[in-house]
Structures are given as C-alpha cells and as structure tokens.
Protein backbone atom coordinates (compact mmCIF):
# COMPACT_ATOMS: atom_id res chain seq x y z
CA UNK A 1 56.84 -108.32 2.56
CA UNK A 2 53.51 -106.34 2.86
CA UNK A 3 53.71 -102.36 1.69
CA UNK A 4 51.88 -100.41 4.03
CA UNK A 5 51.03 -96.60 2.88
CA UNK A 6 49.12 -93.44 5.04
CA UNK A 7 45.73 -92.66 3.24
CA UNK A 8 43.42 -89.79 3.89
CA UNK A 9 40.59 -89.29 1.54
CA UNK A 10 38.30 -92.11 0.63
CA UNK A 11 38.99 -91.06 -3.32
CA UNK A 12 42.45 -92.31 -2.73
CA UNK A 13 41.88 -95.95 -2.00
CA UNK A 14 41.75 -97.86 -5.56
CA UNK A 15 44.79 -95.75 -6.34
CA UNK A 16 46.81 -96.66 -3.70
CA UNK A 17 45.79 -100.16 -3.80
CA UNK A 18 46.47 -100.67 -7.54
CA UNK A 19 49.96 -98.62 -6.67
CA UNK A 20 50.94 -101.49 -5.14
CA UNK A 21 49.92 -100.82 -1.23
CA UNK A 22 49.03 -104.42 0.99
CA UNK A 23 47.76 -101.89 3.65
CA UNK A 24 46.29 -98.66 4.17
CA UNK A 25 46.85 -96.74 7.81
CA UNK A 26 45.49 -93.50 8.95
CA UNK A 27 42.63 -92.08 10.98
CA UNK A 28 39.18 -89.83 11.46
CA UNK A 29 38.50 -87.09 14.31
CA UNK A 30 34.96 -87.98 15.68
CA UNK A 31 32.79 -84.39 16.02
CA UNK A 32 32.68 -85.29 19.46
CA UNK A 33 36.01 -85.29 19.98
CA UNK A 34 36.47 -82.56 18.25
CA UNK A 35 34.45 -79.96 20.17
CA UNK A 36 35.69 -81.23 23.17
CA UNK A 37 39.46 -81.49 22.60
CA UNK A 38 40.13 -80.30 19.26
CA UNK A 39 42.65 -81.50 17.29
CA UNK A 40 45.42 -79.91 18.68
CA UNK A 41 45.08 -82.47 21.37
CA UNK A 42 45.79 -85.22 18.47
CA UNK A 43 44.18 -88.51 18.26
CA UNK A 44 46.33 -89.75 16.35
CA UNK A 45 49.35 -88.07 16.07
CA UNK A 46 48.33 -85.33 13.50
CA UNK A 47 46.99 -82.00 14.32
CA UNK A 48 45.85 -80.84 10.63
CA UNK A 49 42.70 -81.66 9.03
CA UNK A 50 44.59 -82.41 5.69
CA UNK A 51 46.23 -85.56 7.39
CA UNK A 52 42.73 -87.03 8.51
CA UNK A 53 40.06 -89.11 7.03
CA UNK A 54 37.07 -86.76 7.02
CA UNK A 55 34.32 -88.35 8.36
CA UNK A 56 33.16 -92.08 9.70
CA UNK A 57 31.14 -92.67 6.10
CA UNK A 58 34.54 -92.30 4.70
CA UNK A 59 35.84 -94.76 6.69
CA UNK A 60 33.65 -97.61 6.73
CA UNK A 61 33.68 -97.11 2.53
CA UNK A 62 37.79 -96.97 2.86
CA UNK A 63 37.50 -100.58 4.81
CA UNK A 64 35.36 -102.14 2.68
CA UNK A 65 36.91 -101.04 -0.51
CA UNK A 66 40.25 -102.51 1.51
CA UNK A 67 38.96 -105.46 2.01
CA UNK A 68 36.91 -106.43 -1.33
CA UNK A 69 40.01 -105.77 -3.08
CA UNK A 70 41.95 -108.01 -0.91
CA UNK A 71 43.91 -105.48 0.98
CA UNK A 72 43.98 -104.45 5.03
CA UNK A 73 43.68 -101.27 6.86
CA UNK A 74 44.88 -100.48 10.41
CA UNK A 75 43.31 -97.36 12.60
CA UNK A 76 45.86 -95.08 13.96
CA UNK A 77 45.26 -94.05 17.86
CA UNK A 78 49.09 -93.67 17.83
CA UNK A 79 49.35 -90.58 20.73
CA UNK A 80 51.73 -91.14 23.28
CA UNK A 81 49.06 -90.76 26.32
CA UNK A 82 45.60 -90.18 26.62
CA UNK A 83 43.90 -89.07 29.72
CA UNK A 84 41.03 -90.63 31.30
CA UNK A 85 38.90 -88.55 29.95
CA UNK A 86 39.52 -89.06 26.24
CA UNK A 87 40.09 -92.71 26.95
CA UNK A 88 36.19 -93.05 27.66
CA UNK A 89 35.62 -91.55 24.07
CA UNK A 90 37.95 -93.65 22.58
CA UNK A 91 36.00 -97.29 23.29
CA UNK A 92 33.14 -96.14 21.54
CA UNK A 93 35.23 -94.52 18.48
CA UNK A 94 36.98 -98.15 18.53
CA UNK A 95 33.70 -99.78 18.55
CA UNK A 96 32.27 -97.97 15.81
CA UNK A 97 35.12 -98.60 13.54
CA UNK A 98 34.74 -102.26 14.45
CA UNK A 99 31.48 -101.90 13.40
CA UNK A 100 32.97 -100.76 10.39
CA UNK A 101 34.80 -103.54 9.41
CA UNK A 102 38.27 -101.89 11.08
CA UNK A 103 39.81 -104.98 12.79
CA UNK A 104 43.50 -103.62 13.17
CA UNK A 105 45.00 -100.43 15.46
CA UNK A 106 47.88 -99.14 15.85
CA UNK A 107 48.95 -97.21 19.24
CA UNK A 108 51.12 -96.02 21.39
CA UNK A 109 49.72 -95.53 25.04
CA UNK A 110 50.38 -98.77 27.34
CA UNK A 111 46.92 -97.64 29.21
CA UNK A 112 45.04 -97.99 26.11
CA UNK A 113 46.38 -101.04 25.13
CA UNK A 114 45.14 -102.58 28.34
CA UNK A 115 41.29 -100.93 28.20
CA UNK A 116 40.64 -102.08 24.20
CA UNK A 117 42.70 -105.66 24.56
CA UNK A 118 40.01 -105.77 27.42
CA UNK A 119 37.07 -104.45 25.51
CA UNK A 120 38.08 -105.64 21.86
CA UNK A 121 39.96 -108.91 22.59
CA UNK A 122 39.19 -109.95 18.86
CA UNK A 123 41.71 -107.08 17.26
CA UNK A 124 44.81 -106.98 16.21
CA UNK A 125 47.13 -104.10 17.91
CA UNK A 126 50.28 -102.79 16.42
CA UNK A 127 52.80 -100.84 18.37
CA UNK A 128 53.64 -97.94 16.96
CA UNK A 129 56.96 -96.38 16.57
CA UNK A 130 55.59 -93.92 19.18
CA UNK A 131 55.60 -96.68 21.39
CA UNK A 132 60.14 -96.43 21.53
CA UNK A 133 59.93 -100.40 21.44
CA UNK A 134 63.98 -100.22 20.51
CA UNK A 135 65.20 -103.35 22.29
CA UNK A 136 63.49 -107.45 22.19
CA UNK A 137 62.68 -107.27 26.11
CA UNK A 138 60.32 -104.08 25.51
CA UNK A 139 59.01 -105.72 22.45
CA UNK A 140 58.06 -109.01 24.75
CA UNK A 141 57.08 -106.73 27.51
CA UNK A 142 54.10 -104.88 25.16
CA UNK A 143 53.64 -108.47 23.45
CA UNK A 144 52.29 -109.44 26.99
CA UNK A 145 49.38 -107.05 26.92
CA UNK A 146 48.42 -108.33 23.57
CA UNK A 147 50.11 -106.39 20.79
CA UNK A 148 51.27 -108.68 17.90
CA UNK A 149 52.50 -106.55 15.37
CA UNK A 150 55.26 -103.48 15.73
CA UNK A 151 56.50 -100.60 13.74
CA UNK A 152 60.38 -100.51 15.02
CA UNK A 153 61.97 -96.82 15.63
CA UNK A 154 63.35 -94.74 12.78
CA UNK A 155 67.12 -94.92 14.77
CA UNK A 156 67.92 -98.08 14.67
CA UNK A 157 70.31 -99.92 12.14
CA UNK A 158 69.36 -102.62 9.83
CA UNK A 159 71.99 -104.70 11.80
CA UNK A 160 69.75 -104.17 15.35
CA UNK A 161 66.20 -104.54 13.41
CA UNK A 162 67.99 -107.96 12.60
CA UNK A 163 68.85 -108.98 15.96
CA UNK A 164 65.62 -108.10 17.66
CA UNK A 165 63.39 -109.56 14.54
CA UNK A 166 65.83 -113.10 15.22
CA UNK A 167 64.72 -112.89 19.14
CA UNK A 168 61.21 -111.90 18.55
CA UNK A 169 60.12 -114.45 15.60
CA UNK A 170 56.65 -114.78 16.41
CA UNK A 171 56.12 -110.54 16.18
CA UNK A 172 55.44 -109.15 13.42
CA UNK A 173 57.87 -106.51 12.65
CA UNK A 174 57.85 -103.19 10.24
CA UNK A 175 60.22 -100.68 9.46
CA UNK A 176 60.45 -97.40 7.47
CA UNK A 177 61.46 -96.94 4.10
CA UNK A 178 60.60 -93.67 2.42
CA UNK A 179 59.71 -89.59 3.49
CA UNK A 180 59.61 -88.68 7.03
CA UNK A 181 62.83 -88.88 8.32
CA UNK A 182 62.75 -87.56 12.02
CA UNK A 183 66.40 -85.94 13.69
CA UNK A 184 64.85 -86.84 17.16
CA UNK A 185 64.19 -90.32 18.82
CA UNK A 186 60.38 -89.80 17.86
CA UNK A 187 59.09 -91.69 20.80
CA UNK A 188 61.07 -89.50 23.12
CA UNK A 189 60.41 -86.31 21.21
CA UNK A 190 58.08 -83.62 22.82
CA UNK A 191 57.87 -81.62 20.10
CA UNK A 192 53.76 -80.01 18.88
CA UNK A 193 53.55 -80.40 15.51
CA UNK A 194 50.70 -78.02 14.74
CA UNK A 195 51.93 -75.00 12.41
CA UNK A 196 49.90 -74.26 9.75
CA UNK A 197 52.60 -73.95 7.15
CA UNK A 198 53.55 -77.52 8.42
CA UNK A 199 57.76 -76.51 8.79
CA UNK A 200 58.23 -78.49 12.26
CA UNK A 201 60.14 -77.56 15.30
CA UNK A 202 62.98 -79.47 14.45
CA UNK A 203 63.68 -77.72 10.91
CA UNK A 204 63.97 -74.04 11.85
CA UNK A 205 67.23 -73.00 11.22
CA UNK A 206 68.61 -72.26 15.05
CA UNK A 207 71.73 -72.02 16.50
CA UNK A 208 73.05 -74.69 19.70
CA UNK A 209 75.68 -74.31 21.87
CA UNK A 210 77.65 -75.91 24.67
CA UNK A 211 76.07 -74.85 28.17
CA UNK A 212 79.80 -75.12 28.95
CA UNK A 213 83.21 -74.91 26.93
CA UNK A 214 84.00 -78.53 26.05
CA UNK A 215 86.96 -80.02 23.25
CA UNK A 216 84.63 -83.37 23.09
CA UNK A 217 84.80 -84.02 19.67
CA UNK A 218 81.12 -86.22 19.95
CA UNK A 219 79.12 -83.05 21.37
CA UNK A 220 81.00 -80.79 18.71
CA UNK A 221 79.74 -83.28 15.93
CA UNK A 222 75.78 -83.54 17.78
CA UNK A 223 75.66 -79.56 17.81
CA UNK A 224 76.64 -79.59 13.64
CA UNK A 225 74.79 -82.51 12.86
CA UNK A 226 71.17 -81.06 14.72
CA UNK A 227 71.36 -77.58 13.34
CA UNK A 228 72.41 -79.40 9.71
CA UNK A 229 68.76 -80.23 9.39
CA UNK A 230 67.28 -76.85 9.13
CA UNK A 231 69.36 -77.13 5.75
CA UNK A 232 68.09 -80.64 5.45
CA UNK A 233 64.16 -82.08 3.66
CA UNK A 234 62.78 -84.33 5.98
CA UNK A 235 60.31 -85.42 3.29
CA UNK A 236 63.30 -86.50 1.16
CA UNK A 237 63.42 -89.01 3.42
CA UNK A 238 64.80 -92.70 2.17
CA UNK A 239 65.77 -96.39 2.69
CA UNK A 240 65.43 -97.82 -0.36
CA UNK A 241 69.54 -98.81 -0.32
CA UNK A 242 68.83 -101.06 2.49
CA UNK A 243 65.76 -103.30 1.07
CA UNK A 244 68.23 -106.18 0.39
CA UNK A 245 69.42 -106.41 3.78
CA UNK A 246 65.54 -106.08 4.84
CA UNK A 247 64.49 -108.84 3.15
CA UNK A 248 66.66 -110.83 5.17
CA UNK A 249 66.56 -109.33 8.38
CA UNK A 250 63.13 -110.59 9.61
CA UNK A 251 61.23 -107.61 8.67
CA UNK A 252 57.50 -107.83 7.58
CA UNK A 253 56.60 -104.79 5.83
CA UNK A 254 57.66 -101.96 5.09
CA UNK A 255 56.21 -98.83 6.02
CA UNK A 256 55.81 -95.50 4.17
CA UNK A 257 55.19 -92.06 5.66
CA UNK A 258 53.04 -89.07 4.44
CA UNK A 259 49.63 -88.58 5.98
CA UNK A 260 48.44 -85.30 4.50
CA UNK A 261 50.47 -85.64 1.35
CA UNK A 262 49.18 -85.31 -2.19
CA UNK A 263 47.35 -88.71 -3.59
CA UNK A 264 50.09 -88.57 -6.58
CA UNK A 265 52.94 -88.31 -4.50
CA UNK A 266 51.44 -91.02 -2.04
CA UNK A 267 51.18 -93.26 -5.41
CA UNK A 268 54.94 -92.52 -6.74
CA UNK A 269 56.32 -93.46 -3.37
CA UNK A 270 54.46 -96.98 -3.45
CA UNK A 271 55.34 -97.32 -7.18
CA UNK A 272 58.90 -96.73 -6.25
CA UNK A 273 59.32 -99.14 -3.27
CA UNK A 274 57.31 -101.93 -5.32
CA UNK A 275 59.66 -101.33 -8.39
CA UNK A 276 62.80 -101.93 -5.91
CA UNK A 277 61.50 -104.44 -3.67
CA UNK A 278 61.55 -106.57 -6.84
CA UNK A 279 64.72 -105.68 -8.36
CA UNK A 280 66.08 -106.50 -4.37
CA UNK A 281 65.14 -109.83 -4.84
CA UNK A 282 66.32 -109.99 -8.29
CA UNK A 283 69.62 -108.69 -8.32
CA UNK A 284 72.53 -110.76 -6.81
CA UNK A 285 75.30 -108.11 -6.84
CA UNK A 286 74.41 -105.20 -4.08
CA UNK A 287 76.80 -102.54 -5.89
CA UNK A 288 74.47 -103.05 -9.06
CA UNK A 289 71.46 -103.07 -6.96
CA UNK A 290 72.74 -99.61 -4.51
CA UNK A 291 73.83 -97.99 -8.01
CA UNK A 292 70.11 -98.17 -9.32
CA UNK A 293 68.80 -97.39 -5.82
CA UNK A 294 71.15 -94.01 -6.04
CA UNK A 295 69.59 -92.74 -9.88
CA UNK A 296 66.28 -93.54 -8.63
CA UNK A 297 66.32 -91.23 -5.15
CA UNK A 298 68.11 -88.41 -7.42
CA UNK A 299 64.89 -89.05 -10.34
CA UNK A 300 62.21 -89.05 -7.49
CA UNK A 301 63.25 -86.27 -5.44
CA UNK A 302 65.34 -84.23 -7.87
CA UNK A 303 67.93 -83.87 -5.44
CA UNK A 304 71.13 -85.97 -4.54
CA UNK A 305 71.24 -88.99 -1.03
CA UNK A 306 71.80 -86.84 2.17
CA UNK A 307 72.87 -88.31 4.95
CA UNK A 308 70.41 -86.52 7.05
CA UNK A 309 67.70 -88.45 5.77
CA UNK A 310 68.66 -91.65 4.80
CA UNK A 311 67.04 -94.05 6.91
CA UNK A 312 69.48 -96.49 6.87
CA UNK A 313 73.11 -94.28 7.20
CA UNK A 314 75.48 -97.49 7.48
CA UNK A 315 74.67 -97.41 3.33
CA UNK A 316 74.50 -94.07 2.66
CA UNK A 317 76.91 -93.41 0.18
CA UNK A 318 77.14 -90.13 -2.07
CA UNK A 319 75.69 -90.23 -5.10
C-alpha cells in the first residue's frame, strides 16, 4: 500500500521521501497563468502561494529527485472546471511538466480529461476526490476516458470503499487517512477557500435553522452536527483506526492531506501512518491494534478522537 503525501518546496523532498512517502502530489502556478487569472481562480485547488511549488525549476528538480530515489510524483490540476480559455494554457503547462519528467496528474474536470488523454495519451490520470466518483458505475464511466487511478470521497465508509474496490479491481483506488477532514461532500461543495488567515467557510462559528418548524429528529441532528464544527479542527483530521480494514478492502494507497503545511508536520504525519500501517499488519487482535491507534492520535495532536474528524466514524470510539 503506497503512502502518498502533498509537497510544496523542493527542500522538502529527501525528507519526505526518507519519512516514508511512495509519492509526492502537489502543483506550480505558471507566471502566465498567473497574470492572467491569478490564483484566486485556482489551478489546482489552492488559492495561497504557501500551498504551491514555486516555480517550474523546482519542479523538474522535485521529479527527478522522486524518481532517482525510487519514488513517484503526480501533478495536481484537480479544479472542478476550467474554461476554454485556461484549458488552452493548460496543454502547454502539461507539456512542460512532461518535459520534466511529470508522467502522472491528477484532476477533476471531465473536459480536461478528454483534451490531455488526447494530447498526452502516454500519462497516467488520477481522479481526484473532486471528481465525487462515490459509486463503481461513475468510477467505470471516468475509467472510459482513460483515468486509471482514483482518490475515493472523504464520506464514504470503509464498508462502501470495499464494495466499489471488489467491482472495480483493475482501478487503482486511494483513500484518506490523516488532516483535512471536510463537513461537506467536497466534490459538491462551492465553497472559495481563499482567506488569508486560512479559517475556511465551513469553520466559522454560525448559527442554522429550519426554514420551517419541523420535529424531524434527522434535520434537528444535521443543524447540531454542521454548526459542531466551528468547535471542531479540521486539521485534526484522522483514519488511522481503520488501516486494518483498509488493508483488506482493496485500497491502494493511502493518501495524506496538507499542502501548505510545515515540512515537520508533513514528516510526523508520514512517520505516523508508516509506524501503523505496520503494526496493522502485525497485530491480530483489532482492540489491541484501535487501543494503540487511540494513544497515538491523543500524542500527535494533543487532543482526544472527535467524531467530527475521524475519517472513518463507524470506529470512532472515545478515547
């Protein structure tokens, strides 16, 4: 099961890779692009210069440090749409970083997937999560316009990522395991994520009410659990309870959030999933194994499981 981690400075490679990352993912803003769009209008998904790889140079040294070291490293053009106009930019920024050794992208936009397969039939495209590929028919559906690989949503169980990895063997398949726990269906959410202090739309503290008096005990709970996450840390987010059950679900890698975040904490989230991806497949009894899993979150994030942000809530248990 590969480890795949965000990355993006070019001084962060060899420690990510000796960390324990398989795969590196994130993404560069071309000048061009730049002055015509700015990065507001995201080209991949991140609006803050913190979260990108700074320039080209960077790049092409990222990819070849990648690959003499015997890991991979996948481009993110992971933005929902694209118009016509930026999708004429984007085959030359793909064929420069296929000139830089990049020969793996990750998107979202069906359009885009047509115009590179096209252009670059020789690379290999993930779906992104951003993509909402939630079911095995819409996984076979973006499989016909040549995308091998996909990151499943954040919202589904470890019981459906099982079923639609057993109907879709020859797909690759990822899921998420630590930080960056979303409330919202991410590739339904409509939400900018550009303030500077980086606190999202969906944490500030706000209050939701019925448009109209209802005793529904489901829309009561949906109102308490959404404004619950202005009290919640998104970046506490965490799956490592349900590795064991990954393992034998079908699952391929395991991805890790944080584009933008320090190197060190970058390097103690890898550390962490390598040091209980082993102890998965070394412990038999899953009590022993959820017990460790429950110290560690507490050690690493100095703060107790909430159910908020465990990926995986069908094993969330109070620590």
């Amino acid at each position: 099961m590969k480890l795949i981690s965000p990355i993006d400075k070019k001084a962060e490679t060899v420690a990510l890779l000796d960390a324990g990352a398989d795969e590196l993912y994130g993404g560069y803003v071309p000048q061009l692009w730049q002055q015509r769009f700015g990065l507001l209008a995201s080209i991949n998904q991140r609006t803050f210069a913190g979260a990108q790889i700074e320039s080209y140079d960077d790049l092409r040294e990222i990819v070849a440090c990648c690959s003499d070291r015997g890991g991979e490293f996948a481009l993110t053009l992971n933005s929902p749409f694209y118009s016509a106009a930026q999708q004429a930019l984007l085959i030359d920024y793909v064929g420069e970083a296929v000139t830089a050794g990049v020969h793996s992208i990750i998107l979202a936009d069906l359009a885009l997937l047509r115009i590179l397969k096209r252009e670059f039939p020789e690379l290999l495209y993930h779906a992104s999560t951003l993509a909402h590929l939630g079911n095995s028919a819409a996984i076979r559906f973006y499989q016909a316009q040549g995308v091998e690989r996909i990151i499943l949503p954040r919202h589904l169980s470890v019981a459906d990522l099982a079923e639609i990895c057993s109907q879709i063997p020859d797909v690759a398949c990822d899921a998420f395991l630590l930080v960056g726990k979303c409330p919202n269906t991410e590739g339904l959410c409509t939400f900018h994520h550009s303030s500077e202090d980086k606190v999202w739309p969906c944490e500030i503290p706000y209050q939701a009410e019925a448009l109209q008096e209802s005793s529904a005990d489901d829309l009561s709970r949906a109102i308490a659990r959404q404004q619950s996450w202005a009290d919640s840390d998104r970046r506490h987010g965490c799956g490592l309870c349900a590795i064991p059950q990954l393992l034998t679900a079908g699952i391929t890698g395991l991805k890790l959030v944080g584009r933008g975040a320090p190197t060190l904490r970058k390097v103690k989230n890898l550390q962490l999933a390598v040091k209980f991806v082993q102890l998965a497949e070394e412990t038999e009894a899953f009590a022993d194994y959820q017990r460790a899993a429950l110290r560690a979150h507490r050690e690493h994030f100095g703060i107790g499981c909430c159910e908020n942000v465990c990926y995986y809530p069908e094993f969330y248990q109070q620590d």
